[in-house]
N, C-alpha and C. Protein backbone atom coordinates (compact mmCIF):
# COMPACT_ATOMS: atom_id res chain seq x y z
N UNK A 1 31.55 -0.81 8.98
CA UNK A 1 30.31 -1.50 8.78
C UNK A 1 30.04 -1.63 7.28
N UNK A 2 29.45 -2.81 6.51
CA UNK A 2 28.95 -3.01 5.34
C UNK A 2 28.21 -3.67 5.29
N UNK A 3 27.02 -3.06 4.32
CA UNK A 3 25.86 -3.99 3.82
C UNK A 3 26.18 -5.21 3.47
N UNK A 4 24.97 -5.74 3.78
CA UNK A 4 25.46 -7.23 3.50
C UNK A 4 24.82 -7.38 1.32
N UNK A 5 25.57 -7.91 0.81
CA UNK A 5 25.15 -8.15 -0.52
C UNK A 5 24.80 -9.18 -0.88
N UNK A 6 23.46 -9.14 -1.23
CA UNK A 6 23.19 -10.40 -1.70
C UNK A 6 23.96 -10.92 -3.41
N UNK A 7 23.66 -12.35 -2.94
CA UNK A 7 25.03 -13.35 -4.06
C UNK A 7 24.34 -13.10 -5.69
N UNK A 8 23.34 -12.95 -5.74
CA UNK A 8 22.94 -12.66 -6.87
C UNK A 8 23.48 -11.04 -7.32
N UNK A 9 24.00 -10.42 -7.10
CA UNK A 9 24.79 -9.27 -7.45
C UNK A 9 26.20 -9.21 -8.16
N UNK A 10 26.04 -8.64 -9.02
CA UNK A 10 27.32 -8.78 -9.93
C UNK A 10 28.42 -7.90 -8.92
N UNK A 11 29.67 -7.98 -9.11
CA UNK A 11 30.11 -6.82 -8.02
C UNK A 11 31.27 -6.00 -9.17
N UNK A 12 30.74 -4.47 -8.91
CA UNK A 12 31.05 -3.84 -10.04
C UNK A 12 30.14 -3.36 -11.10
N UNK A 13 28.93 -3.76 -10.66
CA UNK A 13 27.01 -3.39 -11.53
C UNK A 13 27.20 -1.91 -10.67
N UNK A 14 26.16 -1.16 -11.30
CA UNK A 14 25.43 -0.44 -10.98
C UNK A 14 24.27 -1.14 -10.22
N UNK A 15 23.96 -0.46 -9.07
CA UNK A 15 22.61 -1.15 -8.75
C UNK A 15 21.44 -0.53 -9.07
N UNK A 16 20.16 -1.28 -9.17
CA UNK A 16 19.13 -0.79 -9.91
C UNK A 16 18.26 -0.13 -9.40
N UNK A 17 17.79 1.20 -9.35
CA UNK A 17 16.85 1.57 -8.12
C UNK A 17 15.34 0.78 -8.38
N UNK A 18 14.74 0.52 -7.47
CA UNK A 18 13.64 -0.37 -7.54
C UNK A 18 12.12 0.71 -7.72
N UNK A 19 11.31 0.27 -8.51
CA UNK A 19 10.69 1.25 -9.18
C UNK A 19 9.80 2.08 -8.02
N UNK A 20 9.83 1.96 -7.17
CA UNK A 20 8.83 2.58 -6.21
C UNK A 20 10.05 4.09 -5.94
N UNK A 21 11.16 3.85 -5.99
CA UNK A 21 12.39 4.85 -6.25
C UNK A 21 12.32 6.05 -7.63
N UNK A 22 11.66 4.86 -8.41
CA UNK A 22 11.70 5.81 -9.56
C UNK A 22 10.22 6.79 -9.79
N UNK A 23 9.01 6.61 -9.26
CA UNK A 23 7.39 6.94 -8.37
C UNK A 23 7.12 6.11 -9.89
N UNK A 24 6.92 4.95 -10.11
CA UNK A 24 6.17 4.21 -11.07
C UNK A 24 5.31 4.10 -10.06
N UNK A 25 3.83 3.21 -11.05
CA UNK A 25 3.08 2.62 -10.32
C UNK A 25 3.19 1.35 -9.50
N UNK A 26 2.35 1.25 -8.69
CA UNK A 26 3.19 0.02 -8.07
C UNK A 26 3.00 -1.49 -8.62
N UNK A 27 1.91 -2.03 -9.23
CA UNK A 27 1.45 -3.07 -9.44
C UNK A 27 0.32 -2.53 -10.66
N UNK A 28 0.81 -3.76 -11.82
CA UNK A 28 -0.72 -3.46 -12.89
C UNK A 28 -0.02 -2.93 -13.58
N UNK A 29 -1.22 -2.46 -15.05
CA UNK A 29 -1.16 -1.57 -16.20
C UNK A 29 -1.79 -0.07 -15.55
N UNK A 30 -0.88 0.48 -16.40
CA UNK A 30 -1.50 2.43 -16.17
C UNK A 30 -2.98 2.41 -16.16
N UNK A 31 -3.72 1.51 -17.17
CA UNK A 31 -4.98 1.82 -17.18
C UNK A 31 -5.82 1.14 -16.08
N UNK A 32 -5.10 0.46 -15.22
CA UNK A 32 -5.74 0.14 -14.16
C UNK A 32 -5.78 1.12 -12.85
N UNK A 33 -5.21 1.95 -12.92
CA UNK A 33 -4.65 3.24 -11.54
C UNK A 33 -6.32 3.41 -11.43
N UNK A 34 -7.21 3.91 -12.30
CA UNK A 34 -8.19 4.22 -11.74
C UNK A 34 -8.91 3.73 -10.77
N UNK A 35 -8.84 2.40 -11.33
CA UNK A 35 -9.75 1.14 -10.35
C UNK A 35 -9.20 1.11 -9.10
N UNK A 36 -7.89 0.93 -8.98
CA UNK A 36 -7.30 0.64 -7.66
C UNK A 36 -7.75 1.65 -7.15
N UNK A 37 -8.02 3.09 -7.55
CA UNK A 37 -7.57 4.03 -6.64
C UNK A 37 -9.17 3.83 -5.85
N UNK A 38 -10.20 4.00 -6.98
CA UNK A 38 -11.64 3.70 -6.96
C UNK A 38 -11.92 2.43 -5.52
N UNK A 39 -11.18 1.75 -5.60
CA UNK A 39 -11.03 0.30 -5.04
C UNK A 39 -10.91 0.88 -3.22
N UNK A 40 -9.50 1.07 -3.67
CA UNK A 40 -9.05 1.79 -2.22
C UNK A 40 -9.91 2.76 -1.46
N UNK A 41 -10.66 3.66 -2.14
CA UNK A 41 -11.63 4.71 -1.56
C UNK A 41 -12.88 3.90 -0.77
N UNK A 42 -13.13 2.81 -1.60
CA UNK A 42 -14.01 2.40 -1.54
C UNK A 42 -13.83 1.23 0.25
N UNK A 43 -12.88 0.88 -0.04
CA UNK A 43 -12.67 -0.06 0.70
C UNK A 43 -11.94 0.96 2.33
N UNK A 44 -11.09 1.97 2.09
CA UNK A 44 -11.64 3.24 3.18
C UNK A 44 -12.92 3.55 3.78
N UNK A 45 -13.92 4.31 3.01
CA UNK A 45 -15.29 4.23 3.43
C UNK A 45 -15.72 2.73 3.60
N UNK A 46 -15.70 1.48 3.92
CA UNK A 46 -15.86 0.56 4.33
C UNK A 46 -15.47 0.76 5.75
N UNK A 47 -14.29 0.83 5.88
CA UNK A 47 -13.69 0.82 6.55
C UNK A 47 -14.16 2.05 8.14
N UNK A 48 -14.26 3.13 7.70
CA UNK A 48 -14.62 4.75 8.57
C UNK A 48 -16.46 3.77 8.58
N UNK A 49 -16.96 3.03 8.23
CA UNK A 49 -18.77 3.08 8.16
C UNK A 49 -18.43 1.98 9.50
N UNK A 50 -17.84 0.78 9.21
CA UNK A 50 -17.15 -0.11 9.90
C UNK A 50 -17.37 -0.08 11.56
N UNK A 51 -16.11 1.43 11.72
CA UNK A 51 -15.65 1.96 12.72
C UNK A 51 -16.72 2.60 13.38
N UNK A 52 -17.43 3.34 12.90
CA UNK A 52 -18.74 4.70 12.93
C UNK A 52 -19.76 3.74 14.06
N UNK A 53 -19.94 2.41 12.95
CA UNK A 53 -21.07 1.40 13.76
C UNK A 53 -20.35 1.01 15.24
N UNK A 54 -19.56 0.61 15.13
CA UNK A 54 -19.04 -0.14 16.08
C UNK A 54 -18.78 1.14 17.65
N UNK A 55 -18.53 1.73 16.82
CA UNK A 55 -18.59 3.00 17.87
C UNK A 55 -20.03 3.35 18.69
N UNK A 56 -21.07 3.25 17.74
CA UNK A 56 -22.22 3.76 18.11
C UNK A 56 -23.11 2.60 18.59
N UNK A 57 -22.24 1.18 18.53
CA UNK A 57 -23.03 -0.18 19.16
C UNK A 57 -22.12 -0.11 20.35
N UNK A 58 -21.41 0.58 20.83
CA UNK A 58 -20.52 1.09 21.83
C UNK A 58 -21.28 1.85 22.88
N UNK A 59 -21.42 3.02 22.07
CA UNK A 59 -22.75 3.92 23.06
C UNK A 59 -23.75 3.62 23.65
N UNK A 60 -24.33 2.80 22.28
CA UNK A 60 -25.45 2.06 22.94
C UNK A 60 -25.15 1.52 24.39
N UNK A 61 -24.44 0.16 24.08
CA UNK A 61 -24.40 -0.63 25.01
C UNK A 61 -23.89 -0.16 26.55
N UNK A 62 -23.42 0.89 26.22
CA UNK A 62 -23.25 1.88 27.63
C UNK A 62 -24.07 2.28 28.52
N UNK A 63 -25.54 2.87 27.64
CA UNK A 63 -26.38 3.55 28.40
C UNK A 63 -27.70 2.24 28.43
């Protein structure tokens, strides 16, 4: 069995590990990590408040 290689590959390169291999960040400047992370939390608790309601317009509509 062999990988298939894509044609853009030199053959005889080293291949390059892709930076999520190497734990860079994933997207952006360093000085942006905060925001995203800020971003992401934020958009989590969106998310759990979201769920919470929908749950409890659930109950409701039960009883």
């Amino acid at each position: 069995m062999s990988a298939a290689v894509p044609e853009s590959e030199i053959a005889g390169t080293q291949r390059k590990k892709h930076r999520h291999d190497l734990g860079h960040e994933d997207h952006g400047p360093v000085l942006a990590v905060r925001t995203t992370k800020a971003i992401q939390i934020l958009l989590g608790m969106w998310i759990a408040a979201t769920m919470l309601l929908v749950l409890v317009a659930l109950i409701d509509s039960a009883t």
